[in-house]
C-alpha atoms as a PDB file:
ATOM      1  CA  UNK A   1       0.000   0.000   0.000  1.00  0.00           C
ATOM      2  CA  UNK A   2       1.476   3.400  -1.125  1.00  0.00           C
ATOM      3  CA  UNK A   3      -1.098   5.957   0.268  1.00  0.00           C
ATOM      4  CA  UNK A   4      -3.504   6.282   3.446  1.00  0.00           C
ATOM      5  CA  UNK A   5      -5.726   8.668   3.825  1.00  0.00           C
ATOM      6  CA  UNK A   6      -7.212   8.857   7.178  1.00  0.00           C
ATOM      7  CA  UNK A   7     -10.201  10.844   7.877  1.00  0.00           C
ATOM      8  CA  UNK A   8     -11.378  11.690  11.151  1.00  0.00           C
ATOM      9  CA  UNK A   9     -14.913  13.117  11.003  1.00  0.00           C
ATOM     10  CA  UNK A  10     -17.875  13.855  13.510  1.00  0.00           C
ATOM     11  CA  UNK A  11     -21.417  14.807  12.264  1.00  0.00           C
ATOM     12  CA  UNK A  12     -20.370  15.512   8.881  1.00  0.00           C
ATOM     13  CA  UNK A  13     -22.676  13.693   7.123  1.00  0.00           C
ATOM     14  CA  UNK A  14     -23.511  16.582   3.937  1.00  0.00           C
ATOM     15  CA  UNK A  15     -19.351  16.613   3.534  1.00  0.00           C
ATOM     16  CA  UNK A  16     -18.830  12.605   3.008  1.00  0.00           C
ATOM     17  CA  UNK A  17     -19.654  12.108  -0.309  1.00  0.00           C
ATOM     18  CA  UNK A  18     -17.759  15.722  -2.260  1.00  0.00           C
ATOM     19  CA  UNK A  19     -14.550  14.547   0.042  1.00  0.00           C
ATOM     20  CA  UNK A  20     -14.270  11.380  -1.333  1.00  0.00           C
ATOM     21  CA  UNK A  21     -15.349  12.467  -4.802  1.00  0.00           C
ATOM     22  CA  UNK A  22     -12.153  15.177  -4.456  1.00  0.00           C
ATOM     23  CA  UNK A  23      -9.825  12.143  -2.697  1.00  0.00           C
ATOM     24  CA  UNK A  24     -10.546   9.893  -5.821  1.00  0.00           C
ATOM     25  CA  UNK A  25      -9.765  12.761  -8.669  1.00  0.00           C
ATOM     26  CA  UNK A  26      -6.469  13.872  -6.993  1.00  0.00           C
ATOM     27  CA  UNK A  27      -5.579  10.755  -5.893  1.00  0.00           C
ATOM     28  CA  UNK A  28      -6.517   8.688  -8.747  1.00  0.00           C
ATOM     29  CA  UNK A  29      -3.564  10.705 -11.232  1.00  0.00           C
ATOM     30  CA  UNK A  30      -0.741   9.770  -9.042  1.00  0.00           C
ATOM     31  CA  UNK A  31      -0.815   6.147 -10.176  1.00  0.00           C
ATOM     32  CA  UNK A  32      -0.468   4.682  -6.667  1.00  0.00           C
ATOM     33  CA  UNK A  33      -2.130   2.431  -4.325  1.00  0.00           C
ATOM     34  CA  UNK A  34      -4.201   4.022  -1.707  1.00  0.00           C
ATOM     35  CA  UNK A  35      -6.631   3.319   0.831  1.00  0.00           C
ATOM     36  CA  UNK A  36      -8.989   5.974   2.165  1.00  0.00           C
ATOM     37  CA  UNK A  37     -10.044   5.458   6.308  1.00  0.00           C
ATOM     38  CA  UNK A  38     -12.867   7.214   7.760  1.00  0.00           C
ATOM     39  CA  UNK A  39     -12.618   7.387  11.071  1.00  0.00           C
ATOM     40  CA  UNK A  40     -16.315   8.124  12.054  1.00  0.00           C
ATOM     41  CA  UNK A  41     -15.858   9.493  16.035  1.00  0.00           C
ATOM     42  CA  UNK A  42     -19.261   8.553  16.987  1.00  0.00           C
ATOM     43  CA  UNK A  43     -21.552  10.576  14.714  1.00  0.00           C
ATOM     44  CA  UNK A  44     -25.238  10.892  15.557  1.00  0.00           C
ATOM     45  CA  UNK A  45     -26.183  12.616  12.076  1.00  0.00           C
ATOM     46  CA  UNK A  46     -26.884   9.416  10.106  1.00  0.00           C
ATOM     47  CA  UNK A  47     -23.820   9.689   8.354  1.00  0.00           C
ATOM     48  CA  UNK A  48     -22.686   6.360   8.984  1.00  0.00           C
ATOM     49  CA  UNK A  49     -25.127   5.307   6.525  1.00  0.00           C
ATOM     50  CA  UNK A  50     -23.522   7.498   3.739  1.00  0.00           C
ATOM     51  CA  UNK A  51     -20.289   5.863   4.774  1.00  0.00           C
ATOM     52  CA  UNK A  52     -21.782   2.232   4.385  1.00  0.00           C
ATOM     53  CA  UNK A  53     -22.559   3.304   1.123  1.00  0.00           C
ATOM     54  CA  UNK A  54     -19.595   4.559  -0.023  1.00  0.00           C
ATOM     55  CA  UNK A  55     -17.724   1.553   1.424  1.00  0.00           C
ATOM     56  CA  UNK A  56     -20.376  -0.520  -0.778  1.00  0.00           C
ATOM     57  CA  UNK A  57     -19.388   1.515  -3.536  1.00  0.00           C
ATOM     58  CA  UNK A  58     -15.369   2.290  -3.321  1.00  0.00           C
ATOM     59  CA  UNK A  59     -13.549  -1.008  -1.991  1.00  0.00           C
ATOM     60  CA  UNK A  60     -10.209   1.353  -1.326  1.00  0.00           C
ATOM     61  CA  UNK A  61     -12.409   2.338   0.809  1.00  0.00           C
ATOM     62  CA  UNK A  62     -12.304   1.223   5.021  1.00  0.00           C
ATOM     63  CA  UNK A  63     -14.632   2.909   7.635  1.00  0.00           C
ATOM     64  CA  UNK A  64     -13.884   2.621  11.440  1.00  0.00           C
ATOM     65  CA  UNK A  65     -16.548   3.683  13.846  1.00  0.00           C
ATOM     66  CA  UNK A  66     -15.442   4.735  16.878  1.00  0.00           C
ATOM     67  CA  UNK A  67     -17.867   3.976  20.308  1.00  0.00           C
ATOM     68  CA  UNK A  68     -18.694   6.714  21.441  1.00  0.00           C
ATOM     69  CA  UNK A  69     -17.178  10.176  20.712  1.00  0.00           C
ATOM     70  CA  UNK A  70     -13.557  10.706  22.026  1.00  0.00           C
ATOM     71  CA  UNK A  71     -11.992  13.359  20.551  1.00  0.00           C
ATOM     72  CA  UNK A  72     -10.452  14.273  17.066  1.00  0.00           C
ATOM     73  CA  UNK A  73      -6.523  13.105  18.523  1.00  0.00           C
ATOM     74  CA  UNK A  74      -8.461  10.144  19.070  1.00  0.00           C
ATOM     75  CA  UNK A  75      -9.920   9.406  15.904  1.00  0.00           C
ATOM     76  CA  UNK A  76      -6.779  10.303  14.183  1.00  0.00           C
ATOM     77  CA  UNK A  77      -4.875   8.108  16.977  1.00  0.00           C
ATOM     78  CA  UNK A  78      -7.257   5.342  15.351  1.00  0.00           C
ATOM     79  CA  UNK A  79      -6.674   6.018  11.852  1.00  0.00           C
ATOM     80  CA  UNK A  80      -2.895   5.739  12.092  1.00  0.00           C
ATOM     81  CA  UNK A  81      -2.849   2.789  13.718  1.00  0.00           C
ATOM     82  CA  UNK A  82      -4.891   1.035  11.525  1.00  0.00           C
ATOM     83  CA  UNK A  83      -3.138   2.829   8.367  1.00  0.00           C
ATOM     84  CA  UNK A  84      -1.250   0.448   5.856  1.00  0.00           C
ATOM     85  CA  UNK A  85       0.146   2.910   3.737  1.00  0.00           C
ATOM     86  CA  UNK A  86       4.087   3.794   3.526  1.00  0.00           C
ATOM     87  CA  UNK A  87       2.774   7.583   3.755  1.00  0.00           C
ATOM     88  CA  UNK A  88       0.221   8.564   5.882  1.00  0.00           C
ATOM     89  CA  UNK A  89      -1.743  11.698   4.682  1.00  0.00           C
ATOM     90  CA  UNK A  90      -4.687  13.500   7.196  1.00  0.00           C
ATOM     91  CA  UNK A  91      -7.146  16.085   6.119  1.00  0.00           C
ATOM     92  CA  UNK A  92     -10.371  16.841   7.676  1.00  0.00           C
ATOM     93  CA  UNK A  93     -13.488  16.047   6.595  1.00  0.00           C
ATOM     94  CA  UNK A  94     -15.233  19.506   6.767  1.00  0.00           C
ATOM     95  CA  UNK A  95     -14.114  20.296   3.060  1.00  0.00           C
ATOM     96  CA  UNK A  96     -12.206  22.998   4.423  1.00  0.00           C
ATOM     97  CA  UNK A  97      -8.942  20.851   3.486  1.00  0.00           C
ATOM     98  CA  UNK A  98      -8.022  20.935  -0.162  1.00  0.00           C
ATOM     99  CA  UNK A  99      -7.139  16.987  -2.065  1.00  0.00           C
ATOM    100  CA  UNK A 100      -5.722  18.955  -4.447  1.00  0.00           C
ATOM    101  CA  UNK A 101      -2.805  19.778  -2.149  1.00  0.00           C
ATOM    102  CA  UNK A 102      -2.352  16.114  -1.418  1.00  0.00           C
ATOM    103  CA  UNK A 103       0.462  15.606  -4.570  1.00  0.00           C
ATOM    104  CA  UNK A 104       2.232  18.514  -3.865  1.00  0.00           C
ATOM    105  CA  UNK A 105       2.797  17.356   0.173  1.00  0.00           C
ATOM    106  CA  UNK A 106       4.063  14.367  -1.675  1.00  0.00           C
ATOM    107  CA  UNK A 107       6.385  15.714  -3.506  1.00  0.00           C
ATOM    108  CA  UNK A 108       7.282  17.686  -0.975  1.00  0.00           C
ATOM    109  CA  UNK A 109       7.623  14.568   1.506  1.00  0.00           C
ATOM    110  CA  UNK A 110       9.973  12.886  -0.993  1.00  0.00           C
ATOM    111  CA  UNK A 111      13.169  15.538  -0.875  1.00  0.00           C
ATOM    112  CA  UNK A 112      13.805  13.513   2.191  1.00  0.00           C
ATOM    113  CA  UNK A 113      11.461  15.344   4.674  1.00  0.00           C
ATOM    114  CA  UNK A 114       9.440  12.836   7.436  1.00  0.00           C
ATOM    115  CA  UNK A 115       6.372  14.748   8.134  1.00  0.00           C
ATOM    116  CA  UNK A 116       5.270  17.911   5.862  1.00  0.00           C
ATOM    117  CA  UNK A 117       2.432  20.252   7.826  1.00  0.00           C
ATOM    118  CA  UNK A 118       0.101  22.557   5.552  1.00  0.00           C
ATOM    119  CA  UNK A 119       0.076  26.137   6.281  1.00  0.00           C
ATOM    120  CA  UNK A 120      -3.399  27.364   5.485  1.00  0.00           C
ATOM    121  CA  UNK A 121      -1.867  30.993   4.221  1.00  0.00           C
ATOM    122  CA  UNK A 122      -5.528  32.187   3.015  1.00  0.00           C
ATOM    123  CA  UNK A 123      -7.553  31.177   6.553  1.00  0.00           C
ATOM    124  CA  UNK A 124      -7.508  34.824   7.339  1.00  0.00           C
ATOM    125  CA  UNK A 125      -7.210  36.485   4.819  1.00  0.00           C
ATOM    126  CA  UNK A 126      -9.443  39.882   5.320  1.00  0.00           C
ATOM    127  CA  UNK A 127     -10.351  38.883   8.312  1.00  0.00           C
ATOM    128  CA  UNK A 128     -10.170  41.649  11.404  1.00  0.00           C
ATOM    129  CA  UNK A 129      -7.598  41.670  13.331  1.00  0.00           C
ATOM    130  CA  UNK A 130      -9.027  40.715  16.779  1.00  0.00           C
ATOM    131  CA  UNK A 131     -10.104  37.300  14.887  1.00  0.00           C
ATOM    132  CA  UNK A 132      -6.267  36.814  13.137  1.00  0.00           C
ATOM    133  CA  UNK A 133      -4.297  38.206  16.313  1.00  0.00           C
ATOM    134  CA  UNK A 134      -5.411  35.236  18.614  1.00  0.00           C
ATOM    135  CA  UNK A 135      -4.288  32.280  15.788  1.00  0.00           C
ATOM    136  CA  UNK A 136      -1.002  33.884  15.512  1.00  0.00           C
ATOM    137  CA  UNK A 137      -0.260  34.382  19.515  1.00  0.00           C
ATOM    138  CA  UNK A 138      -0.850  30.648  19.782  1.00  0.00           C
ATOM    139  CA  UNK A 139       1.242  29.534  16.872  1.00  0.00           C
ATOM    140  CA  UNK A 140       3.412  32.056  17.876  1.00  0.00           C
ATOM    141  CA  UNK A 141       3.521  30.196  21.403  1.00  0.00           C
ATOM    142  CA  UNK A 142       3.314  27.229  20.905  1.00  0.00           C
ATOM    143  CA  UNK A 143       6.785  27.315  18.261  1.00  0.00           C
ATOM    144  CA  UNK A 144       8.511  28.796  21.283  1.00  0.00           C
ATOM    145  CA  UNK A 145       7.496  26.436  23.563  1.00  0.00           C
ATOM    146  CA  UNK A 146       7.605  23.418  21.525  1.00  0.00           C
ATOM    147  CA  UNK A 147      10.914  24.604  19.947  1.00  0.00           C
ATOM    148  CA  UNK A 148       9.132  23.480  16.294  1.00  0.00           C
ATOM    149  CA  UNK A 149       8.432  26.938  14.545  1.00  0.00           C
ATOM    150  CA  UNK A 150       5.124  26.360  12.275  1.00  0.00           C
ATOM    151  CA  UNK A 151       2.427  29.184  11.116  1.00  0.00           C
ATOM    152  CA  UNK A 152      -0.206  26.710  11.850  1.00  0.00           C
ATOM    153  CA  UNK A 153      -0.430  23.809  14.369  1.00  0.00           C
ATOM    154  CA  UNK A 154      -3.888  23.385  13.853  1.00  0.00           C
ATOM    155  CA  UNK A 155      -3.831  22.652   9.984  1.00  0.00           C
ATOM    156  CA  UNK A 156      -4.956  18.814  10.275  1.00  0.00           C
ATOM    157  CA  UNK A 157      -3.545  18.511   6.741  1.00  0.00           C
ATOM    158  CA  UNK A 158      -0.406  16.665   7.083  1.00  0.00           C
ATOM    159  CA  UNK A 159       1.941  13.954   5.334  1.00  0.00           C
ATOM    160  CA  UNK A 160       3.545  11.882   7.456  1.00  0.00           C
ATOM    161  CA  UNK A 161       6.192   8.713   6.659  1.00  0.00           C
ATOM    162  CA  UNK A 162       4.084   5.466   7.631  1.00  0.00           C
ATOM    163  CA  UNK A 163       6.569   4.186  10.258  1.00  0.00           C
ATOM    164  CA  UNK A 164       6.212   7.985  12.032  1.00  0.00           C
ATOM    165  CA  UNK A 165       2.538   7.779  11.702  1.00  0.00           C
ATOM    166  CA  UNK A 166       2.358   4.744  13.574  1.00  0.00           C
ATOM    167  CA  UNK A 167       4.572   5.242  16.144  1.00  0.00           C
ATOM    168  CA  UNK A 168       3.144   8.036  17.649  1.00  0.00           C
ATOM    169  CA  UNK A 169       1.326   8.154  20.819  1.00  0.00           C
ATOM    170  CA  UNK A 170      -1.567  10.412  20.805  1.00  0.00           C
ATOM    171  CA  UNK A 171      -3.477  11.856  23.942  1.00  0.00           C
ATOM    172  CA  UNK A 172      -6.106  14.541  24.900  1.00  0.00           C
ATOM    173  CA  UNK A 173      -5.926  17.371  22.636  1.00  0.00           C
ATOM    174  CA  UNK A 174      -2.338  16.427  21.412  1.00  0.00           C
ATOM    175  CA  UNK A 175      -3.428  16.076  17.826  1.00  0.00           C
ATOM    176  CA  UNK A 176      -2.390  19.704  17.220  1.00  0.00           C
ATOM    177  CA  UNK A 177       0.946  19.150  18.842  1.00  0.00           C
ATOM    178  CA  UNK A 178       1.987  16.228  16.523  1.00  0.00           C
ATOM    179  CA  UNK A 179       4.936  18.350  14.680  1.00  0.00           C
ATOM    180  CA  UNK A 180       6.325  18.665  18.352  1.00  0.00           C
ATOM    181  CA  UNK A 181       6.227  15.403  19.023  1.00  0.00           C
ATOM    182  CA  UNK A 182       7.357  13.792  15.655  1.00  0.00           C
ATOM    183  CA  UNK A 183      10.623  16.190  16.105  1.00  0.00           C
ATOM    184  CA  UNK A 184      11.003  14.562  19.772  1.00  0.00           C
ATOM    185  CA  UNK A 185      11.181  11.449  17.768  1.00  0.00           C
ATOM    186  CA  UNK A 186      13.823  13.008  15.685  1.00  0.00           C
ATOM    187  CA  UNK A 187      11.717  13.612  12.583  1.00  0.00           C
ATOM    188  CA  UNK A 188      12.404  16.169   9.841  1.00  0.00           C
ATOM    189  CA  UNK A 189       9.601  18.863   9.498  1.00  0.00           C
ATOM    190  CA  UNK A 190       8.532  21.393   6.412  1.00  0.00           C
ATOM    191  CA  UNK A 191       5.706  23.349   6.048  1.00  0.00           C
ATOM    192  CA  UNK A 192       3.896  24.102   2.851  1.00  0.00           C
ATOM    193  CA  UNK A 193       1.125  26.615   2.051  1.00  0.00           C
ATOM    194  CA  UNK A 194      -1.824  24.798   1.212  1.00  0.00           C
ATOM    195  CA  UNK A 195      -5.471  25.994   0.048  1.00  0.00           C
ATOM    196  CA  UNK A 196      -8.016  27.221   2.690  1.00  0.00           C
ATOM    197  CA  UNK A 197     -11.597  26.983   1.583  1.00  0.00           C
ATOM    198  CA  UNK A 198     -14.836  27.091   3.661  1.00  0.00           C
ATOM    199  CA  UNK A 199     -16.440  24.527   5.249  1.00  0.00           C
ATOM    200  CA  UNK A 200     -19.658  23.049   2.751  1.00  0.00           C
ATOM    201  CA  UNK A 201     -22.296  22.550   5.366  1.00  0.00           C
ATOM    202  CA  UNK A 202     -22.325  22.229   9.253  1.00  0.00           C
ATOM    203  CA  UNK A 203     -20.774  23.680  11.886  1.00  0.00           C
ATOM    204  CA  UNK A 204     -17.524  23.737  13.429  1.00  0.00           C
ATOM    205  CA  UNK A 205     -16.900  21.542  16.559  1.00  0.00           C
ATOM    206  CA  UNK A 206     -14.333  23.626  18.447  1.00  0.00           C
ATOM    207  CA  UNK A 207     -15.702  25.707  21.390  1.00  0.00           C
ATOM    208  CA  UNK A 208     -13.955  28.395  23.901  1.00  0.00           C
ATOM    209  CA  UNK A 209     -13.226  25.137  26.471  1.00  0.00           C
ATOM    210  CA  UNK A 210     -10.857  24.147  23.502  1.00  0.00           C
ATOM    211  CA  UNK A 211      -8.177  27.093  24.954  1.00  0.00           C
ATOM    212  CA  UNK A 212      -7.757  25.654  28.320  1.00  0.00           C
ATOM    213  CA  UNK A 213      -7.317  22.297  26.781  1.00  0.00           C
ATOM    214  CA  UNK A 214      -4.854  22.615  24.438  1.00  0.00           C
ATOM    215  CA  UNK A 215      -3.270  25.033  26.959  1.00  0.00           C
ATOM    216  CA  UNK A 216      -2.693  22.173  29.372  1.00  0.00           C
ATOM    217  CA  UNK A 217      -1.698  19.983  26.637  1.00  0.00           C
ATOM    218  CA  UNK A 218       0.708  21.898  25.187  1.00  0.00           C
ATOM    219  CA  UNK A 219       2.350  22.275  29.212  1.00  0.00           C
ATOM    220  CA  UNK A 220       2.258  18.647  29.073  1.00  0.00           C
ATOM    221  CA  UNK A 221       4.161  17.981  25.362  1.00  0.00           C
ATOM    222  CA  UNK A 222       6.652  20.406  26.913  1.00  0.00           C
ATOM    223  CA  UNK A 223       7.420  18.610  30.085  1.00  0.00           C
ATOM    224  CA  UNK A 224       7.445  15.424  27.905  1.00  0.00           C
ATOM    225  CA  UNK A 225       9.253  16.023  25.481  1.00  0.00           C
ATOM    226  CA  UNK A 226      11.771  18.027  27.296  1.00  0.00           C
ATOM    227  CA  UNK A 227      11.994  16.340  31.026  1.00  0.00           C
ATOM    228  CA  UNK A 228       9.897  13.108  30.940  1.00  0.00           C
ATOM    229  CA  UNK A 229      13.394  11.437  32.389  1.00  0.00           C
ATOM    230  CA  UNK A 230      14.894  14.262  33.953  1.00  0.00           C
ATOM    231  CA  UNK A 231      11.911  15.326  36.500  1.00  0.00           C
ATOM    232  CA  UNK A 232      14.267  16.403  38.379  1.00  0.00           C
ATOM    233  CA  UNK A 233      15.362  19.003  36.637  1.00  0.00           C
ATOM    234  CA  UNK A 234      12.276  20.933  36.399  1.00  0.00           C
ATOM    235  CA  UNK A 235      10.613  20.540  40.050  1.00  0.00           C
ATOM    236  CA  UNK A 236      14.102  20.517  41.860  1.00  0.00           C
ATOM    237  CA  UNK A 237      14.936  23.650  40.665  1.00  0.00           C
ATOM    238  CA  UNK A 238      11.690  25.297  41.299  1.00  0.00           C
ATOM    239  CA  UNK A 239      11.951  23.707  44.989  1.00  0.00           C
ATOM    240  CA  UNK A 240      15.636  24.966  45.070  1.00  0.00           C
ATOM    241  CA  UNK A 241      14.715  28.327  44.061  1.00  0.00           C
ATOM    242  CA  UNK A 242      11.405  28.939  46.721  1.00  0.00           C
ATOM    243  CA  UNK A 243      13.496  27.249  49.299  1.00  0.00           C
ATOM    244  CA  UNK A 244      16.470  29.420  48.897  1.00  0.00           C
ATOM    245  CA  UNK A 245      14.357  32.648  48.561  1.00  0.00           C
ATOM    246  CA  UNK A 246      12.743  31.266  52.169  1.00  0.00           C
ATOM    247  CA  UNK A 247      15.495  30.603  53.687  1.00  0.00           C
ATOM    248  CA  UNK A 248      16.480  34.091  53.205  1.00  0.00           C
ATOM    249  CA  UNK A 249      13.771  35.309  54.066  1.00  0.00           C
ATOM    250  CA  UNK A 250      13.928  33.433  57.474  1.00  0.00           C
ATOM    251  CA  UNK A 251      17.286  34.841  57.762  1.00  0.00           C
ATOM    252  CA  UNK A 252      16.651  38.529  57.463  1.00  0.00           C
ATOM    253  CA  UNK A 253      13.402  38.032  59.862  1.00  0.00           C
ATOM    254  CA  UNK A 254      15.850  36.382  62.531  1.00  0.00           C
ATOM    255  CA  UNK A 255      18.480  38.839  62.302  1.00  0.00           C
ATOM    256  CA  UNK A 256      16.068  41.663  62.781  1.00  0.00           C
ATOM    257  CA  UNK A 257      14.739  40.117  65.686  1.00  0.00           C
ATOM    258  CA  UNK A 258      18.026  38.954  67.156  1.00  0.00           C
ATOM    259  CA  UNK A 259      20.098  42.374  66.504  1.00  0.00           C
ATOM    260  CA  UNK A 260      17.488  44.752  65.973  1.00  0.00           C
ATOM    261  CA  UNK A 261      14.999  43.433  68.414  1.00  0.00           C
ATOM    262  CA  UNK A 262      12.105  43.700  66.195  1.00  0.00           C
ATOM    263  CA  UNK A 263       8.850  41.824  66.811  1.00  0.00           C
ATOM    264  CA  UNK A 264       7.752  38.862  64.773  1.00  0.00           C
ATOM    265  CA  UNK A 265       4.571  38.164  67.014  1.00  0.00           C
ATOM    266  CA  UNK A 266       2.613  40.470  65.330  1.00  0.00           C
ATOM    267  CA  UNK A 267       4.121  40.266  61.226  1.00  0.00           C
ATOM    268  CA  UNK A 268       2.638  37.057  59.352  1.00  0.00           C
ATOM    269  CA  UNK A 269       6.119  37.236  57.201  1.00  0.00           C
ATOM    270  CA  UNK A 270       7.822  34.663  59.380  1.00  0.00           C
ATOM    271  CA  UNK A 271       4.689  32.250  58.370  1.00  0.00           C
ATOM    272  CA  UNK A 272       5.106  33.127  54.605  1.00  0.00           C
ATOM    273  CA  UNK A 273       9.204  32.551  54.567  1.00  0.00           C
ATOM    274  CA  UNK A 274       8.874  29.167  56.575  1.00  0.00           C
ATOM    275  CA  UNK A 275       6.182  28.287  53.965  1.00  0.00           C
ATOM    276  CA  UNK A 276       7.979  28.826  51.022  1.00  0.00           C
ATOM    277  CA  UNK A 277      10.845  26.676  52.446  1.00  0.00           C
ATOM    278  CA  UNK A 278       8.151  23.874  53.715  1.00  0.00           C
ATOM    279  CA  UNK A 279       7.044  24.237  49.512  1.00  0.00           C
ATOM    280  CA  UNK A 280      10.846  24.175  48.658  1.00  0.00           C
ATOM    281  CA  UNK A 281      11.445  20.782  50.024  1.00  0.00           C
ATOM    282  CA  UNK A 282       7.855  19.564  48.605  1.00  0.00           C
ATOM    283  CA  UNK A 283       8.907  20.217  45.352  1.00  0.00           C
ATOM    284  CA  UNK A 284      12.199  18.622  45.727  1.00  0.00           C
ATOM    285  CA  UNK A 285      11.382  15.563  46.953  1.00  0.00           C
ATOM    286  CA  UNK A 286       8.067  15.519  43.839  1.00  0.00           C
ATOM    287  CA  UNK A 287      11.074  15.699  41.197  1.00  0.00           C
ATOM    288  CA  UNK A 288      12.907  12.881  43.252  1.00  0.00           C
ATOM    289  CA  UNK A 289       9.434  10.653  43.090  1.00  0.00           C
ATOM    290  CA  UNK A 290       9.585  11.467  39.801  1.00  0.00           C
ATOM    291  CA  UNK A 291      13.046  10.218  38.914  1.00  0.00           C
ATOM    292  CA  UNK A 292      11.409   6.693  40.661  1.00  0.00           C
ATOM    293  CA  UNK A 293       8.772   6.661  38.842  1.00  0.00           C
ATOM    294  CA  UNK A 294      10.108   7.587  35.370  1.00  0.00           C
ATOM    295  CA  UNK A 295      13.095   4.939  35.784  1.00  0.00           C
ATOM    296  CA  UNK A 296      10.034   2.384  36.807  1.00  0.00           C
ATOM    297  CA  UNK A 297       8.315   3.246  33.796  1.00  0.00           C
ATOM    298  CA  UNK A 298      11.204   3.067  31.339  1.00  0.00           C
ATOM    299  CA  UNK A 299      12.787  -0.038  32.939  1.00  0.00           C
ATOM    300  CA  UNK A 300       9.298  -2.037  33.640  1.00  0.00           C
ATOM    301  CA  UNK A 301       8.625  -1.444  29.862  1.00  0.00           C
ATOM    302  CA  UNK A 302      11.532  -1.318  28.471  1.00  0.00           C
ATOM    303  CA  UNK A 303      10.785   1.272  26.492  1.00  0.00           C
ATOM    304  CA  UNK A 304      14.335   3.175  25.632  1.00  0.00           C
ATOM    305  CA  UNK A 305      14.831   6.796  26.291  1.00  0.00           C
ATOM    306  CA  UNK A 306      16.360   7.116  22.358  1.00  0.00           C
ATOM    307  CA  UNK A 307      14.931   6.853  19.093  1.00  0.00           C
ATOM    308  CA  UNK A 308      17.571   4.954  16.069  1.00  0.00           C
ATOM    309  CA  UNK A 309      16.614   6.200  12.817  1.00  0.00           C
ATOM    310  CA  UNK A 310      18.772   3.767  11.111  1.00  0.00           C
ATOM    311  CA  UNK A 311      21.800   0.898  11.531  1.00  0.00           C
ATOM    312  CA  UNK A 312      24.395  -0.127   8.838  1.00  0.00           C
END
């Protein structure tokens, strides 16, 4: 199998059959074997009744209903898992993905690249700026925190090398971190603008809750990626630095008691410098529980703490 296309998709029942119209004309000229996976994340529009007869109609064709609904890193989670394909292409289902762009990720993917990320260049195009500002703080973000610079994480159309696609471990809202991840794995990342079109019919699925999760998310694929066996490192220092600031703070309170005779019955300072001490030491000995616990997990596993790309 040359080509997957995985499709995740969630009451998009009036976009089914023009996406897989579009897969089958662009895909159809590049002369290679694909399969095309719909992963339906459990849809309560009737579309999985489209998708039965599409399947009836297209045997490239493979449809995976999830349960219940869990979440577009989920469905795509799914999808590459069950992909066959020595590249792995995604692209929503909304229509606001163009096929068209699919060759030209290709071609792009073959100079040697292991995942190439569409940059939707036209998504705001005209639009005000209190509705463009927002998108470009959180790419903005996100490519400093990450340490992957992209204009848009949350492009869902992406080519990825098969082995990549499968490896990867998906969680919560992670979907949009998945450059940040690959690159942990030691991938090589391009981006290339791709076509922006509106969606057909429906309405988007992403609400104002999405912010706080993919905030917490992307905290998480930073610790991960950066200190997931070096805990240490991270709450040790912070524990380090509020004990050291209260054990100063303990000092200057004793000395003006002791020298000065000041009183420290009436100031809750004292309280506040033993506390941040008391927090110091907490946050020390979390890092040090977390050393146990990551060597556990590694060792118990044996899952290694490196990735080999390749062995002569």
């Amino acid at each position: 199998m040359d080509l997957s296309i995985v499709v995740p998709l969630y009451n998009e029942r009036d976009n089914l059959a023009p996406l897989h119209e579009e897969l089958n004309r662009a895909l159809g000229a590049l002369g290679r074997e694909y399969e095309l996976i719909f992963v339906d994340d459990g849809s309560d529009d009737g579309g999985d009744k489209v998708l039965r007869e599409i399947r009836a109609a297209d045997a490239r064709v493979r449809v995976i209903r999830l349960a219940r609904n869990s979440g577009q890193t989920a469905a795509l989670a799914c999808g590459f898992q069950h992909a066959r394909g020595a590249v792995v292409i995604a692209i929503d289902a909304d229509g606001e993905n163009d096929p068209a762009d699919i060759p030209r990720l290709l071609a792009r993917l073959d100079e040697g690249y292991d995942l190439i990320s569409g940059w939707r260049t036209e998504r705001w195009r005209g639009a005000a700026l209190t509705r463009r500002l927002p998108s470009i703080a959180a790419n903005a973000l996100i490519s400093r925190i990450t340490g992957v610079a992209l204009h848009d994480y949350g492009c869902t159309l992406k080519a990825y090398r098969g082995d990549l696609a499968r490896r990867l471990m998906l969680y919560g809202e992670m979907h949009r971190f998945v450059p940040a991840i690959a690159a942990e794995q030691g991938a090589r990342i391009a981006e290339l603008p791709v076509n922006f079109r509106p969606r057909r019919s429906g309405r988007s699925k992403y609400g104002p809750g999405r912010i706080i999760r993919t905030v917490l998310d992307l905290l998480t694929v930073r610790f991960l990626s950066g200190y997931s066996t070096r805990p240490i490192q991270v709450f040790g220092a912070i524990g380090v630095l509020l004990g050291a600031l209260g054990a100063l703070w303990t000092g200057v309170l004793v000395f003006e008691k002791i020298v000065l005779g000041a009183s420290l019955g009436n100031r809750p300072a004292l309280l506040l410098a033993v506390l941040l001490v008391v927090v110091g030491v907490q946050f020390v000995s979390l890092g040090l529980i977390g050393e146990m616990i990551a060597r556990t997990y590694h060792e118990s596993q044996g899952k290694p703490i490196y990735v080999i790309k390749e062995e002569f």
